[in-house]
PDB file of N, CA and C in Angstrom:
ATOM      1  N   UNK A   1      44.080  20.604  49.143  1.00  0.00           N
ATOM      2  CA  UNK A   1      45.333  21.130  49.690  1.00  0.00           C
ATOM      3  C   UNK A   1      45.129  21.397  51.165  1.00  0.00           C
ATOM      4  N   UNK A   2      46.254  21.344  51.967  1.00  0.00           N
ATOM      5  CA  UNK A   2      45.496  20.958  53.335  1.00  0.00           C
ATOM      6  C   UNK A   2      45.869  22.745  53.415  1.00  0.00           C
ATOM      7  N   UNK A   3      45.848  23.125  54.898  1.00  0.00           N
ATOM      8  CA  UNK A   3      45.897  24.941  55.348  1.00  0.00           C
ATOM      9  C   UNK A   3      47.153  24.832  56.011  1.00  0.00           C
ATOM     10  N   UNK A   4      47.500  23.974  56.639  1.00  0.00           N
ATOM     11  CA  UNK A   4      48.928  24.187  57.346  1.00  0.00           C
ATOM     12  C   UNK A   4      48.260  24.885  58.747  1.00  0.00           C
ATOM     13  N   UNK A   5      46.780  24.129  59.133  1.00  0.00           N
ATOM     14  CA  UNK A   5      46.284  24.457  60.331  1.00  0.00           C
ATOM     15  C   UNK A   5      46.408  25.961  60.710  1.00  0.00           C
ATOM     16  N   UNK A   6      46.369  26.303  61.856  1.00  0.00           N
ATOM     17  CA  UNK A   6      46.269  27.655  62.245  1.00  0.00           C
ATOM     18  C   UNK A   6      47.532  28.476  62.457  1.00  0.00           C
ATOM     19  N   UNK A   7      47.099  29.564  61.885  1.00  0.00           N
ATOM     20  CA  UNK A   7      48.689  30.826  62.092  1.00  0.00           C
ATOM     21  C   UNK A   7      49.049  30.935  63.852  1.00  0.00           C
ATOM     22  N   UNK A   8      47.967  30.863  64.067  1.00  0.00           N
ATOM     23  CA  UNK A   8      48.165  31.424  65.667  1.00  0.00           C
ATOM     24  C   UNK A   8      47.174  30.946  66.582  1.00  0.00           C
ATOM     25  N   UNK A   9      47.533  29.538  66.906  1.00  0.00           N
ATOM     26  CA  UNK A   9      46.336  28.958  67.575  1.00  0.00           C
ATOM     27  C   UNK A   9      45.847  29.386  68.863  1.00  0.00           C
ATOM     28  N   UNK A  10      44.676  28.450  69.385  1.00  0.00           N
ATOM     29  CA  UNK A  10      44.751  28.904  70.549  1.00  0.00           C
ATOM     30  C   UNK A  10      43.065  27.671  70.913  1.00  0.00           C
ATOM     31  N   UNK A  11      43.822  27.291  72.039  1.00  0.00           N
ATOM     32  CA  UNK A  11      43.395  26.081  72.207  1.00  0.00           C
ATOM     33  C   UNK A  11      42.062  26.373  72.934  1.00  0.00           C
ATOM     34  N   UNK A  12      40.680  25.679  72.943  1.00  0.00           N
ATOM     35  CA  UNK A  12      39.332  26.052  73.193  1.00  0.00           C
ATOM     36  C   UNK A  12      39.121  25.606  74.857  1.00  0.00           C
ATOM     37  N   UNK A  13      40.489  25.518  75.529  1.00  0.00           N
ATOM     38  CA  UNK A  13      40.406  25.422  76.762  1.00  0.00           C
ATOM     39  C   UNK A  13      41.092  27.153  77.556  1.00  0.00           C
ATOM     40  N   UNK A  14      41.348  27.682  76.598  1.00  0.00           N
ATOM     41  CA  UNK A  14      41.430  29.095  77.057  1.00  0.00           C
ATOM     42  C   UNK A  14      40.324  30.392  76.494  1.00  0.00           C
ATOM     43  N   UNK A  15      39.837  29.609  75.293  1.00  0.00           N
ATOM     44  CA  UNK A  15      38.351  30.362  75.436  1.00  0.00           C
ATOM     45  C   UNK A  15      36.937  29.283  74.991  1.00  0.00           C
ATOM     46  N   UNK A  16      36.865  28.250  76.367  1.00  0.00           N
ATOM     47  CA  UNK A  16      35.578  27.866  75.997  1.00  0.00           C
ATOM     48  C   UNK A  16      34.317  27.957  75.238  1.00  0.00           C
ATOM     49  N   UNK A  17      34.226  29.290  74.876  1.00  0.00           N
ATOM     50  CA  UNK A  17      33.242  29.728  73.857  1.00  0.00           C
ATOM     51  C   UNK A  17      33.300  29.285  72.244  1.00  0.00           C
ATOM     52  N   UNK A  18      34.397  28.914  71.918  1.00  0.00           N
ATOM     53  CA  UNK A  18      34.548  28.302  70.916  1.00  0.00           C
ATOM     54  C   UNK A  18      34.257  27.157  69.742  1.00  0.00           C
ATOM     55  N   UNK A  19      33.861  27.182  68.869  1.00  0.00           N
ATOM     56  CA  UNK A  19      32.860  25.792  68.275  1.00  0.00           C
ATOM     57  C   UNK A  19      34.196  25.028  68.325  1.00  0.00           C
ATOM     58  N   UNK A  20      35.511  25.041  68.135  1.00  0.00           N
ATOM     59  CA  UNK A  20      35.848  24.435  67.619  1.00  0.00           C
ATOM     60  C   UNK A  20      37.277  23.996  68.257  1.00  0.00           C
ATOM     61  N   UNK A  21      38.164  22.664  68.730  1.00  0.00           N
ATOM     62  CA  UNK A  21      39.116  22.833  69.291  1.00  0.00           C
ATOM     63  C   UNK A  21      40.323  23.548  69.329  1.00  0.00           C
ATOM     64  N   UNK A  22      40.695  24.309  68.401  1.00  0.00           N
ATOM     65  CA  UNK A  22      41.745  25.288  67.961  1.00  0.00           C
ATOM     66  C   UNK A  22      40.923  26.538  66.743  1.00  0.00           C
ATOM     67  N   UNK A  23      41.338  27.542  66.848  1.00  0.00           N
ATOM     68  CA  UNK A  23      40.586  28.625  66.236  1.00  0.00           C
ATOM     69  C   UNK A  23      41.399  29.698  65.269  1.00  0.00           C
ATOM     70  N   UNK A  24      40.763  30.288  64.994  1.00  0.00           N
ATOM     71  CA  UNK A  24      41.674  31.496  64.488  1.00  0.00           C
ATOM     72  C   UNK A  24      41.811  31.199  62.686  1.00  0.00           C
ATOM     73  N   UNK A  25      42.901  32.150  62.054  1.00  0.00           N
ATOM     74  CA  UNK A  25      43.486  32.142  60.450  1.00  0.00           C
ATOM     75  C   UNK A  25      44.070  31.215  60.648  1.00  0.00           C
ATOM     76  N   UNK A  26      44.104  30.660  58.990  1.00  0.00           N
ATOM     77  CA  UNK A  26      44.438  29.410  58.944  1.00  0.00           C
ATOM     78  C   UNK A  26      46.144  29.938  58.553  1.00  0.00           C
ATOM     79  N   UNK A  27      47.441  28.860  58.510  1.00  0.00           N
ATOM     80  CA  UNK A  27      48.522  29.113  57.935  1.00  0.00           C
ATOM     81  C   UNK A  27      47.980  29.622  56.380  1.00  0.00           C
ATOM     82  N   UNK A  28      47.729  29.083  55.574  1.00  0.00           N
ATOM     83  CA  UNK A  28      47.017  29.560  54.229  1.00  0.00           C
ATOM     84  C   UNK A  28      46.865  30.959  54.275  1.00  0.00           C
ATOM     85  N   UNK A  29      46.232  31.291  55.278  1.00  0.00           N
ATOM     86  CA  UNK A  29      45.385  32.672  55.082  1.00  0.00           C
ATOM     87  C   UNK A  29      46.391  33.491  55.229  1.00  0.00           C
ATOM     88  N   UNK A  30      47.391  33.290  55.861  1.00  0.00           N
ATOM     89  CA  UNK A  30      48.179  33.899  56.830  1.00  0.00           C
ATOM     90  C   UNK A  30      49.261  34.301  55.559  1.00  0.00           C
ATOM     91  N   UNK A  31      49.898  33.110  54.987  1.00  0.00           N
ATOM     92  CA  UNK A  31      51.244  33.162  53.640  1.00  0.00           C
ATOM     93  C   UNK A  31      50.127  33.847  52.433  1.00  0.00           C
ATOM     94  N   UNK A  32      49.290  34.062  52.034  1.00  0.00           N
ATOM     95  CA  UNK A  32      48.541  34.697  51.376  1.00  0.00           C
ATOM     96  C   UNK A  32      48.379  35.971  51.380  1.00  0.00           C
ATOM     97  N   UNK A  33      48.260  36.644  53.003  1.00  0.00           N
ATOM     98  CA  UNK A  33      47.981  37.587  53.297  1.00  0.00           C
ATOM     99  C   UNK A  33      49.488  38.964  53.151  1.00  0.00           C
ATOM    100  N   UNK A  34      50.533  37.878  53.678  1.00  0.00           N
ATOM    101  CA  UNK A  34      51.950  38.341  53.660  1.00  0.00           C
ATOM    102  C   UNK A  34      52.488  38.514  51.828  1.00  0.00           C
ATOM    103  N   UNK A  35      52.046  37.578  51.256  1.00  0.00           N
ATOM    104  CA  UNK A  35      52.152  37.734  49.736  1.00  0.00           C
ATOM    105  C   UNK A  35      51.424  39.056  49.318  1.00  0.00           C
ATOM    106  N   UNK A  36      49.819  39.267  49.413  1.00  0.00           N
ATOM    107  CA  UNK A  36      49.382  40.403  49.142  1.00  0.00           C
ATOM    108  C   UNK A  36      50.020  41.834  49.925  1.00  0.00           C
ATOM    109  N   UNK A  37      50.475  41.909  50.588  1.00  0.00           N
ATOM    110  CA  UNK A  37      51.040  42.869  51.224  1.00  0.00           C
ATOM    111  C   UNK A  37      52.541  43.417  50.737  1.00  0.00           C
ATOM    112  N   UNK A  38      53.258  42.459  50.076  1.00  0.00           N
ATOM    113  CA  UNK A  38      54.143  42.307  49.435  1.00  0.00           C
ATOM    114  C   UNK A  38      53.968  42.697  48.052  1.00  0.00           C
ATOM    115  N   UNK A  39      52.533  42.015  47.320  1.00  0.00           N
ATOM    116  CA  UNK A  39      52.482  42.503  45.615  1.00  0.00           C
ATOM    117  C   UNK A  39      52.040  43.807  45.841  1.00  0.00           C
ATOM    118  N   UNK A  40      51.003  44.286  46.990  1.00  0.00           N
ATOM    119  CA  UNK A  40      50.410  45.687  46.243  1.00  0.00           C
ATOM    120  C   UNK A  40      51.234  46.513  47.126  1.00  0.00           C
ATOM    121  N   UNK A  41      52.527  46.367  47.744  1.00  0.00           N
ATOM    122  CA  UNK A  41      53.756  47.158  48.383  1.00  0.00           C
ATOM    123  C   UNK A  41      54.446  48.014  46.552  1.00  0.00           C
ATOM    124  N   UNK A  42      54.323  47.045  45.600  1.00  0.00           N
ATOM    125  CA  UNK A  42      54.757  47.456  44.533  1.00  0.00           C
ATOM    126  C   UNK A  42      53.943  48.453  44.057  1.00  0.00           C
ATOM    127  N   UNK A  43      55.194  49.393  43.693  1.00  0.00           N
ATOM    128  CA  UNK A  43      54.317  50.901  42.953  1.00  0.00           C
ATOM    129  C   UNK A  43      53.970  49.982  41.522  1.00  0.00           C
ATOM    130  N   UNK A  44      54.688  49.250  40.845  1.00  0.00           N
ATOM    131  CA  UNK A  44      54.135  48.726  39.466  1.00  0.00           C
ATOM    132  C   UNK A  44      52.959  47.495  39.508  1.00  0.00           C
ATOM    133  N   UNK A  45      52.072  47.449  40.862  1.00  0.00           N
ATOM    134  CA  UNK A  45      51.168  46.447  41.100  1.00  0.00           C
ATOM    135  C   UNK A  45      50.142  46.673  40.066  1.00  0.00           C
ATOM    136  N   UNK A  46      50.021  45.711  38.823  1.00  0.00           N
ATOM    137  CA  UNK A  46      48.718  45.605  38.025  1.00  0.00           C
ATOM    138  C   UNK A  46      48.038  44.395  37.968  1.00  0.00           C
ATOM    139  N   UNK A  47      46.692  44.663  37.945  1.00  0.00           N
ATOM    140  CA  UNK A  47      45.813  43.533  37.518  1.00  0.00           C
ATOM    141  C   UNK A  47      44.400  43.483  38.365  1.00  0.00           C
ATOM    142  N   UNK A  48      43.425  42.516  37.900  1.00  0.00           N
ATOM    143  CA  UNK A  48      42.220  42.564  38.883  1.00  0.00           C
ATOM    144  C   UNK A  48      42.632  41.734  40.214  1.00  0.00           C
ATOM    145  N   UNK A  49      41.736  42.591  41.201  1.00  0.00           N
ATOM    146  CA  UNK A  49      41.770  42.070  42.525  1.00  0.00           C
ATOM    147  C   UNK A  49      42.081  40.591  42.367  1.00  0.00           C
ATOM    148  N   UNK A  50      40.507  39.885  42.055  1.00  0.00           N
ATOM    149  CA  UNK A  50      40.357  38.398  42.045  1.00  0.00           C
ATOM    150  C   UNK A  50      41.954  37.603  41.540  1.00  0.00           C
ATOM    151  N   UNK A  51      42.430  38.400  40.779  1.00  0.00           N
ATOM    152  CA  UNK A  51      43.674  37.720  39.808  1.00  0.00           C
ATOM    153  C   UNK A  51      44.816  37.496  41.038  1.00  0.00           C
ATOM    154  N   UNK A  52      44.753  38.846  41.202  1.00  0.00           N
ATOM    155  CA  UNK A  52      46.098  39.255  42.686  1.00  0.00           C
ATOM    156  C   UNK A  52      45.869  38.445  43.948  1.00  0.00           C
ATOM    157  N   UNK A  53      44.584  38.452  44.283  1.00  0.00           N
ATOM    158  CA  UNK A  53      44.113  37.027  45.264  1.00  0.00           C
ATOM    159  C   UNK A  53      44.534  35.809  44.757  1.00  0.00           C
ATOM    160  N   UNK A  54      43.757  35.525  43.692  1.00  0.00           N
ATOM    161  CA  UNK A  54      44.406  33.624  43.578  1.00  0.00           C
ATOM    162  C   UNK A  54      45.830  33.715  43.480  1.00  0.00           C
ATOM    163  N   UNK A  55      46.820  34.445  42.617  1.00  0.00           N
ATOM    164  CA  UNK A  55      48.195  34.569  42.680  1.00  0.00           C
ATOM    165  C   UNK A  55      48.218  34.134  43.981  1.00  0.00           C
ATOM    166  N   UNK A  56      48.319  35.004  45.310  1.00  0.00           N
ATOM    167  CA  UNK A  56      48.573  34.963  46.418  1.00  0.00           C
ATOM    168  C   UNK A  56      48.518  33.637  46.597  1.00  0.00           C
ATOM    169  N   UNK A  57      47.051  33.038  46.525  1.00  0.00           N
ATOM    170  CA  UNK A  57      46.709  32.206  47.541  1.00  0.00           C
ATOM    171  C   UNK A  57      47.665  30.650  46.784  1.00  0.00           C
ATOM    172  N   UNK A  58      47.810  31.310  45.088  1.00  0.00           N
ATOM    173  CA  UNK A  58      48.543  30.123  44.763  1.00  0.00           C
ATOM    174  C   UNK A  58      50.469  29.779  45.226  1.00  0.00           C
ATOM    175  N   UNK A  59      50.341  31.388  45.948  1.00  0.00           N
ATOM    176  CA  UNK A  59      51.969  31.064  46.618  1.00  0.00           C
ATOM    177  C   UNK A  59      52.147  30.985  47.491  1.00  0.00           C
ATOM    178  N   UNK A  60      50.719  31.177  48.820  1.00  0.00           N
ATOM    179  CA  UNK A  60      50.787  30.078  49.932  1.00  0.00           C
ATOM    180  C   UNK A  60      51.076  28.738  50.154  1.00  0.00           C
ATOM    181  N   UNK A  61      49.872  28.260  48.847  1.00  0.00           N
ATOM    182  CA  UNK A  61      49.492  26.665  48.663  1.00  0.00           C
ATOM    183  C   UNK A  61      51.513  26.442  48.161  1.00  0.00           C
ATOM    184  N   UNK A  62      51.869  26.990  47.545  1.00  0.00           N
ATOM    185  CA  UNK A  62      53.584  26.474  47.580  1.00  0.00           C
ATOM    186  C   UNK A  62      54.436  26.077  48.622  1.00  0.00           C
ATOM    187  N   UNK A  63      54.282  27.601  49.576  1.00  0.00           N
ATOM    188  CA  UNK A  63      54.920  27.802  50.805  1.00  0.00           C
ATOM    189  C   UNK A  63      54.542  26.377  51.606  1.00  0.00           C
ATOM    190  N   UNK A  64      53.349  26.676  51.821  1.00  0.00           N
ATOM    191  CA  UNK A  64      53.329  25.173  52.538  1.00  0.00           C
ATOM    192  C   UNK A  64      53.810  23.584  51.913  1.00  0.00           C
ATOM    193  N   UNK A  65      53.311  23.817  50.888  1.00  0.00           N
ATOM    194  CA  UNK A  65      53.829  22.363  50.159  1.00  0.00           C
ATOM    195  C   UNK A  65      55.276  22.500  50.250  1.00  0.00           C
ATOM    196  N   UNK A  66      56.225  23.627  50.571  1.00  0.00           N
ATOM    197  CA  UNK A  66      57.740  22.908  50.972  1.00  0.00           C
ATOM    198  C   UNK A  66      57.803  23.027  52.210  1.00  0.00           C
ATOM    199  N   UNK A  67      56.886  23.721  52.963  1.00  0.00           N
ATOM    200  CA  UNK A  67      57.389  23.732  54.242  1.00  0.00           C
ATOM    201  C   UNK A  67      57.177  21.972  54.751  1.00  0.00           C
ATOM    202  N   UNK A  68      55.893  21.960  54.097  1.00  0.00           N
ATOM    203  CA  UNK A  68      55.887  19.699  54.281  1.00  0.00           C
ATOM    204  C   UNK A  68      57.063  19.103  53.864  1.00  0.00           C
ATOM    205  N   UNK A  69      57.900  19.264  53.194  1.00  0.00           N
ATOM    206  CA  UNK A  69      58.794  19.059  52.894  1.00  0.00           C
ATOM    207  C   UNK A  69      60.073  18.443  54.024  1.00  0.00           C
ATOM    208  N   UNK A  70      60.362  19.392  55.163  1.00  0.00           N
ATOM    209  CA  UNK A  70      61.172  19.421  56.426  1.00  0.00           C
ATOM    210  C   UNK A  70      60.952  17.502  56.640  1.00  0.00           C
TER     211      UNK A  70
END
């Protein structure tokens, strides 16, 4: 599944120090992160961490697969 590249890039000609040509959270990390913030916002949030993570990360991997969509 690809990441939907970076949330907030930033190109390795404004910080040379960088391994890599663009840096930072990936989009993935980013719709994942906004999902978890959202499930454990709920007073009725149950389940194990690991569970509540893949959830998340499995409604990023969505988000992006329609945002490819456009």
């Amino acid at each position: 599944m690809k990441d939907g590249g970076p949330a907030f890039p930033l190109h390795s000609e404004v910080r040379p120090s960088m391994d890599s040509e663009w840096c930072g959270m990936t989009l993935r990390d980013y719709f994942a992160a906004k999902a978890m913030q959202g499930f454990i916002a709920c007073p009725n949030t149950r389940g194990e961490p690991n569970d509540i993570a893949a959830w998340c990360y499995q409604m990023a991997d969505a988000m992006i697969q329609e945002r490819s969509k456009e």
